[in-house]
Protein backbone atom coordinates (compact mmCIF):
# COMPACT_ATOMS: atom_id res chain seq x y z
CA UNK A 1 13.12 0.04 5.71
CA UNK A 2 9.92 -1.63 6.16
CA UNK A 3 11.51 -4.65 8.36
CA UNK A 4 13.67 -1.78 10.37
CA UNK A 5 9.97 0.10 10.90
CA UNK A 6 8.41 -3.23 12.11
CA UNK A 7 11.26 -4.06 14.79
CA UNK A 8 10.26 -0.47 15.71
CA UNK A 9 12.55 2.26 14.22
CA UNK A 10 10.30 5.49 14.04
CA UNK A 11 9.13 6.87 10.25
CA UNK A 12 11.20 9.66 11.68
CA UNK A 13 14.51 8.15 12.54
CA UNK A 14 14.72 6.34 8.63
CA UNK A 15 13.67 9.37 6.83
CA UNK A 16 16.69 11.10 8.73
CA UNK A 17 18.90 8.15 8.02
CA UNK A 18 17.77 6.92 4.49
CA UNK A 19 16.43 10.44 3.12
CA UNK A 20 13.42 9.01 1.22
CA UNK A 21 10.28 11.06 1.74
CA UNK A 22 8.45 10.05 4.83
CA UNK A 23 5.28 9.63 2.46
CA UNK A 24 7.35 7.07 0.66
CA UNK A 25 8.05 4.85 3.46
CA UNK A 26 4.13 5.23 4.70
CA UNK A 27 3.16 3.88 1.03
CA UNK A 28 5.92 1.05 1.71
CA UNK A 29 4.73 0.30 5.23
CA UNK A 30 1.37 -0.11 3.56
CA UNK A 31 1.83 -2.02 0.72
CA UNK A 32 3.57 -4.96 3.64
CA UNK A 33 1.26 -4.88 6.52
CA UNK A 34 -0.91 -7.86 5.87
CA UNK A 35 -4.42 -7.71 6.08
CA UNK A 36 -6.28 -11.23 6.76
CA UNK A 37 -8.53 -12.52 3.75
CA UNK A 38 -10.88 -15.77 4.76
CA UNK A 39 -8.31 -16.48 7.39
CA UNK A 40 -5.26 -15.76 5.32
CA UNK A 41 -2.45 -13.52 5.67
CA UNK A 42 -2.05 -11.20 2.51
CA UNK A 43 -0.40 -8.36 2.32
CA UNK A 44 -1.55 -5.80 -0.58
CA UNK A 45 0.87 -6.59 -2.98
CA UNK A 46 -0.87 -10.30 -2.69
CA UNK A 47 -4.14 -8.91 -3.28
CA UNK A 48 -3.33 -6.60 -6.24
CA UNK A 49 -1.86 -10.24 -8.25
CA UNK A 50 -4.62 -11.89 -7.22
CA UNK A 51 -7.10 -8.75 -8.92
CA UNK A 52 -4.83 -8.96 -12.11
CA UNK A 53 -4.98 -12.45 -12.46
CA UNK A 54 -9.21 -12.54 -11.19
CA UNK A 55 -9.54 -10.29 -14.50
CA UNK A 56 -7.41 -11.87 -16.40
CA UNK A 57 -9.78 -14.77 -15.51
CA UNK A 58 -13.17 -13.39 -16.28
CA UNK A 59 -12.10 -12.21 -19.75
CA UNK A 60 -10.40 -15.59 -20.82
CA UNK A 61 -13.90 -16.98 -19.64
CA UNK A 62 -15.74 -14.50 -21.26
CA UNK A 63 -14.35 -15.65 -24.82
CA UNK A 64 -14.59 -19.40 -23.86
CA UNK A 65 -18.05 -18.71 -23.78
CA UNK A 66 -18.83 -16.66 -26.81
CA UNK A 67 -17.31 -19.55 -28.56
CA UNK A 68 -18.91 -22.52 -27.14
């Protein structure tokens, strides 16, 4: 639905075809459109990993140094 919004369908025309809630496919259409980061495309999916894995990170990090 997101591709078929982005070649320009209307949030109107899918919710009448598809039946999802038209909040759904504005959380969808969110969660794709990339946003540019230092000159990289991400879109917010990307940056949620990346916040996962940045935390994962600092607490791996944070016991290599209590133990050294």
């Amino acid at each position: 639905m997101v591709k078929l919004h982005q070649e320009g369908r209307s949030l109107k025309s899918l919710v009448e075809e598809f039946d999802p809630l038209k909040d759904s496919i504005a959380i969808w259409l969110k969660q794709a459109t990339p946003i540019m980061i230092k000159g990289q495309s991400k879109t917010l999916k990307d940056v949620k990993q990346l916040d996962k894995r940045l935390a994962i990170l600092e607490e791996e990090n944070k016991i290599l140094s209590r133990i050294a």
